[in-house]
PDB file of N, CA and C in Angstrom:
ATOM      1  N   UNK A   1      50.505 -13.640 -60.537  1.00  0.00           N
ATOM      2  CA  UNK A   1      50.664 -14.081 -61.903  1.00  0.00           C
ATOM      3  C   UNK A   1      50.459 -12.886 -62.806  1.00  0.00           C
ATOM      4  N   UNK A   2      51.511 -12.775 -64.184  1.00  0.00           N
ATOM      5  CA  UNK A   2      50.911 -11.738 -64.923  1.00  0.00           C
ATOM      6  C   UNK A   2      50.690 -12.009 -66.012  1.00  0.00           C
ATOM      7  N   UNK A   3      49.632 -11.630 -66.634  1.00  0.00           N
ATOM      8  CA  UNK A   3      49.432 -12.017 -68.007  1.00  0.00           C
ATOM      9  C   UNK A   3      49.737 -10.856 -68.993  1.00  0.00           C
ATOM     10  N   UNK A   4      51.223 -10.222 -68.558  1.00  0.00           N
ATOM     11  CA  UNK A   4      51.321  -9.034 -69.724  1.00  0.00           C
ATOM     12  C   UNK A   4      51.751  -9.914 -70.708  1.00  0.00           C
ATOM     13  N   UNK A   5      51.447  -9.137 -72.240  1.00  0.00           N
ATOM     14  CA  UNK A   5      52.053 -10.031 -73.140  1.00  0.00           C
ATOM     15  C   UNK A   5      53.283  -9.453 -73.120  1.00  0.00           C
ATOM     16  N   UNK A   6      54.069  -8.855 -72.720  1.00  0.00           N
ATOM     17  CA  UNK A   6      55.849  -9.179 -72.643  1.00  0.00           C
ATOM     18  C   UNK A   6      56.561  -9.424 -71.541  1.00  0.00           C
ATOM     19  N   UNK A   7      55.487 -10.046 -70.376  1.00  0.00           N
ATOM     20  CA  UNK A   7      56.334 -10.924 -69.486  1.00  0.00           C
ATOM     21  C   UNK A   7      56.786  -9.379 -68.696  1.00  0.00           C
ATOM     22  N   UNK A   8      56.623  -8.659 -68.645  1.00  0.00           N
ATOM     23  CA  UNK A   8      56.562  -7.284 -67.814  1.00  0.00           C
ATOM     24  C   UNK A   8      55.495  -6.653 -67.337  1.00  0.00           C
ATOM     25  N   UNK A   9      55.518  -7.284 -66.138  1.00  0.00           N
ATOM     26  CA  UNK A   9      54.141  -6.559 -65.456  1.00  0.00           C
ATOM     27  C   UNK A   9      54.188  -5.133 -65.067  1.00  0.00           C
ATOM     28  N   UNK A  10      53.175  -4.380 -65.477  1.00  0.00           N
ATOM     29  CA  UNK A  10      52.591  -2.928 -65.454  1.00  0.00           C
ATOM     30  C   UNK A  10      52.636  -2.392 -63.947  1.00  0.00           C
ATOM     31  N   UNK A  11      52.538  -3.032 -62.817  1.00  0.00           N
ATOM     32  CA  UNK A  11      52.603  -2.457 -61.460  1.00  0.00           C
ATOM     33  C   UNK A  11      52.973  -3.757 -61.176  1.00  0.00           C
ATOM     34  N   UNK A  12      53.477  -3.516 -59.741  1.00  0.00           N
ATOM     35  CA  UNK A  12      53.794  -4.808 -58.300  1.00  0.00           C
ATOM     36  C   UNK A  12      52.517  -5.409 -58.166  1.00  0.00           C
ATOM     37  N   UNK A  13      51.813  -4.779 -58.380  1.00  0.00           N
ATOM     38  CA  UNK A  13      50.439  -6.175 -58.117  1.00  0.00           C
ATOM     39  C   UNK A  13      50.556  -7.079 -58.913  1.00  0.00           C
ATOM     40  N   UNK A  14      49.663  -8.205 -58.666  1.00  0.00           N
ATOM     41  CA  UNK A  14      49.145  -9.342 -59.158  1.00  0.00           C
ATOM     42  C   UNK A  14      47.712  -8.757 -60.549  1.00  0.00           C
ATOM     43  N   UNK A  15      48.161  -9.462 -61.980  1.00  0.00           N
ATOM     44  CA  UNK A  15      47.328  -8.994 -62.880  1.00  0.00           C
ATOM     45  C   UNK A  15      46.085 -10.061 -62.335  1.00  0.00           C
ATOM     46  N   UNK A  16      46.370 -11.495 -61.810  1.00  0.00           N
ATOM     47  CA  UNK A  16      44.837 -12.120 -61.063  1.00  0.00           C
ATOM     48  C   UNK A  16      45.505 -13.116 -59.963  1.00  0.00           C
ATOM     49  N   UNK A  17      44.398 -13.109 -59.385  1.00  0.00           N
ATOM     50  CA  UNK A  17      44.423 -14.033 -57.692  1.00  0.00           C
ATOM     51  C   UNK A  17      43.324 -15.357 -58.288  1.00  0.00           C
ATOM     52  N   UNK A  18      44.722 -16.268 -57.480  1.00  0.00           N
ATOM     53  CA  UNK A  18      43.938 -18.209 -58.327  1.00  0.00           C
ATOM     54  C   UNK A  18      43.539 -18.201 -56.478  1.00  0.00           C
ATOM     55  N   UNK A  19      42.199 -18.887 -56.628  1.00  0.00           N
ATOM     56  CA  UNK A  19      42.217 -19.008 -55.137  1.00  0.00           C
ATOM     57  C   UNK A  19      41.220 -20.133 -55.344  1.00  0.00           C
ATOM     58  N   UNK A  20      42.283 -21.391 -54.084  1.00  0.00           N
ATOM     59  CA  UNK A  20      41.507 -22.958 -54.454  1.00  0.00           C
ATOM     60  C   UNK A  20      40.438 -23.059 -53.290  1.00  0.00           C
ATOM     61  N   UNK A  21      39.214 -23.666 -53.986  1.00  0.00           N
ATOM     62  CA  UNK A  21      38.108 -23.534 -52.978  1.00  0.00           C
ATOM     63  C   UNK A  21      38.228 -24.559 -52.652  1.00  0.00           C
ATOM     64  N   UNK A  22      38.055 -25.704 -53.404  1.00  0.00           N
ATOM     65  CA  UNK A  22      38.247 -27.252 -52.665  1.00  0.00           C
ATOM     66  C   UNK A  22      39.394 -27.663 -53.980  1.00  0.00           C
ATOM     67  N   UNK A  23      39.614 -29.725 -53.641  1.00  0.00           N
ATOM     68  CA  UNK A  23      40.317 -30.399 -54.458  1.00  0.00           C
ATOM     69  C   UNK A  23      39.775 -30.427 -56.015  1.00  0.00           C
ATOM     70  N   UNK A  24      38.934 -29.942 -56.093  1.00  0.00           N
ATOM     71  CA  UNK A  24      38.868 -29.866 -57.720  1.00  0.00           C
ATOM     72  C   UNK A  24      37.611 -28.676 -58.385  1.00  0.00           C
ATOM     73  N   UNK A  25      37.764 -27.353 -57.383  1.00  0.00           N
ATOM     74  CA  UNK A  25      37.507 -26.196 -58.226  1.00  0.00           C
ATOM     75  C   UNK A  25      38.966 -24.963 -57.475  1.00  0.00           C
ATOM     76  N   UNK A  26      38.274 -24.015 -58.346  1.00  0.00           N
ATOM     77  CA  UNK A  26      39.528 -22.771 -57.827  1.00  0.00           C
ATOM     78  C   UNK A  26      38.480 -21.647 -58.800  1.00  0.00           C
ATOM     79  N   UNK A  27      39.005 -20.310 -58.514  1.00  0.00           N
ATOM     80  CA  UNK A  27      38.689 -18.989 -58.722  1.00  0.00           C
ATOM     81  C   UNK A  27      39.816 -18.791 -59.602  1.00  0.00           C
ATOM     82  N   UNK A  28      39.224 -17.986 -60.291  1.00  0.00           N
ATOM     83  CA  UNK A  28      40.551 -16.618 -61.121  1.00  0.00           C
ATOM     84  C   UNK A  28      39.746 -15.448 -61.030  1.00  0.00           C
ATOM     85  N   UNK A  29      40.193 -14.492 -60.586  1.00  0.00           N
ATOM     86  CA  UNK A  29      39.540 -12.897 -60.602  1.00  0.00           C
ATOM     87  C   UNK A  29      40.839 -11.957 -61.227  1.00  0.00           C
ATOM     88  N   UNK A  30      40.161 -11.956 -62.408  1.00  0.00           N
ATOM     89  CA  UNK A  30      41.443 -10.931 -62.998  1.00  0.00           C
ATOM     90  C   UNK A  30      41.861 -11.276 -64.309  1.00  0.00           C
ATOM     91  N   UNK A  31      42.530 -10.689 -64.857  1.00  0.00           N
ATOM     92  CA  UNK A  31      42.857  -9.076 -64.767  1.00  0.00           C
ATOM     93  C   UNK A  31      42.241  -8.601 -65.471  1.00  0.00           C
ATOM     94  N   UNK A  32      42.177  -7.219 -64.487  1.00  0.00           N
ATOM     95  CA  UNK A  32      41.217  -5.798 -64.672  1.00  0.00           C
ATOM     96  C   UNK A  32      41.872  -5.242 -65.977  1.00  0.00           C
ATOM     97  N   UNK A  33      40.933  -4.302 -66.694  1.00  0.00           N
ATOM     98  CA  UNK A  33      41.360  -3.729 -67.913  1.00  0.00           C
ATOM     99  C   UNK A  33      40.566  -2.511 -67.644  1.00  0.00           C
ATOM    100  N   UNK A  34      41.125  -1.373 -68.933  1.00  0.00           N
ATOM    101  CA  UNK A  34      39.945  -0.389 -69.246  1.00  0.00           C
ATOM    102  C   UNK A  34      38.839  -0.961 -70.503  1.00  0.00           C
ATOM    103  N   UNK A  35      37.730  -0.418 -70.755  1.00  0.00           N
ATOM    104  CA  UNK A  35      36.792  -0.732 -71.727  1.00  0.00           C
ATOM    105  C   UNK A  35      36.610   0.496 -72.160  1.00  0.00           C
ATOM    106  N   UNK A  36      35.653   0.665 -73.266  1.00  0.00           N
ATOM    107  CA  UNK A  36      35.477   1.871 -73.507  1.00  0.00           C
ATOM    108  C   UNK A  36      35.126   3.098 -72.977  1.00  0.00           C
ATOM    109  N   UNK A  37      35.131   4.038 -73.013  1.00  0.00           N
ATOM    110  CA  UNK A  37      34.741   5.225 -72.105  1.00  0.00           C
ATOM    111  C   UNK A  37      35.224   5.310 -70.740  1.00  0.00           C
ATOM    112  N   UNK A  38      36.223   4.626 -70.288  1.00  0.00           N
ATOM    113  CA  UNK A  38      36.720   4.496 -69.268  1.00  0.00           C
ATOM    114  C   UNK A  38      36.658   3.530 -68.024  1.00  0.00           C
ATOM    115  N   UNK A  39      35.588   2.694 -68.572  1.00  0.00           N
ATOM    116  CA  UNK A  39      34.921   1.555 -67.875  1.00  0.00           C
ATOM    117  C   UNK A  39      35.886   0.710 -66.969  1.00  0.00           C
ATOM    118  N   UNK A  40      35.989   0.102 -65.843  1.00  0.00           N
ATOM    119  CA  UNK A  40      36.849  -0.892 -65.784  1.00  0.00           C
ATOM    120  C   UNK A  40      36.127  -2.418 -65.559  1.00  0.00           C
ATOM    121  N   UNK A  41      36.926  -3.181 -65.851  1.00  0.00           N
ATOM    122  CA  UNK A  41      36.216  -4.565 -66.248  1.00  0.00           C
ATOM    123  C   UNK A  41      37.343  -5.464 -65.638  1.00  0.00           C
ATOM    124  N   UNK A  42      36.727  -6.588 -64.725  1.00  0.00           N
ATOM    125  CA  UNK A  42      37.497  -7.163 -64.122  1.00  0.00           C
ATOM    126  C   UNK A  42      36.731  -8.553 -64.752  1.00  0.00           C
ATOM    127  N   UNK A  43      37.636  -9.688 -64.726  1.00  0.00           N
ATOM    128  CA  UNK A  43      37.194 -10.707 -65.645  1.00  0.00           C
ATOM    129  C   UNK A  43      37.102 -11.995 -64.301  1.00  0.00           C
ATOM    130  N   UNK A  44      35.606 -12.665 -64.137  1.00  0.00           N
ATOM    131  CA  UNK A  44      36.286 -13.775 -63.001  1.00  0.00           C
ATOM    132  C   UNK A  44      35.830 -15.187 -63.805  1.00  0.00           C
ATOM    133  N   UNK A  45      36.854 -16.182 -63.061  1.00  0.00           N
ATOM    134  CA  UNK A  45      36.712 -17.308 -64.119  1.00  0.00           C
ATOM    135  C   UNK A  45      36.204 -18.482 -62.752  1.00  0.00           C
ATOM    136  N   UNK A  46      35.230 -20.109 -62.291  1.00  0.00           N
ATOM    137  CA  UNK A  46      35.298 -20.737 -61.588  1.00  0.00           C
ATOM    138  C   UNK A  46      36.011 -21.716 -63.068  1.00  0.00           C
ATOM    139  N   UNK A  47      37.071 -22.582 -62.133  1.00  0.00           N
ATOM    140  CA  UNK A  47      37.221 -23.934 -63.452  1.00  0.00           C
ATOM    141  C   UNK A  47      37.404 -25.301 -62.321  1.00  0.00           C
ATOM    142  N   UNK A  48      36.891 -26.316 -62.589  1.00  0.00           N
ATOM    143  CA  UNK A  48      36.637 -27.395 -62.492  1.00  0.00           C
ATOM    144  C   UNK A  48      37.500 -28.515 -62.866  1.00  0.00           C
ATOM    145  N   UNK A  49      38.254 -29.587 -61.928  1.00  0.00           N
ATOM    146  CA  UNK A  49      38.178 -30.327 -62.729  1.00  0.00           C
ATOM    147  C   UNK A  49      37.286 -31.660 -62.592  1.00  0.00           C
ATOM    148  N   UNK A  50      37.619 -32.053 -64.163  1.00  0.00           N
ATOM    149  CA  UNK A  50      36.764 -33.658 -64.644  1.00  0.00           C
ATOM    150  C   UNK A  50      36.991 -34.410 -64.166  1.00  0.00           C
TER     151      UNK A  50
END
């Protein structure tokens, strides 16, 4: 999946990996960025459902 904002992804990779743990959670890990000073920062999300 990419989340460039013009629908043109920056490399062949994947900007994040959805990965389902059971029937009603999943992972998002991603996407990595720079931060200041050169930092890199990878963003992870668990979501649930109700």
């Amino acid at each position: 999946m990419s989340f460039s904002k013009d629908g043109k992804p920056e490399s062949s990779e994947p900007d994040a990996i959805f990965t389902r743990k059971s029937d009603s959670e999943y992972t998002i890990d991603g996407p990595s960025f720079e931060m200041a000073r050169g930092v890199r920062v990878t963003e992870h999300h668990v979501c649930r459902k109700m």
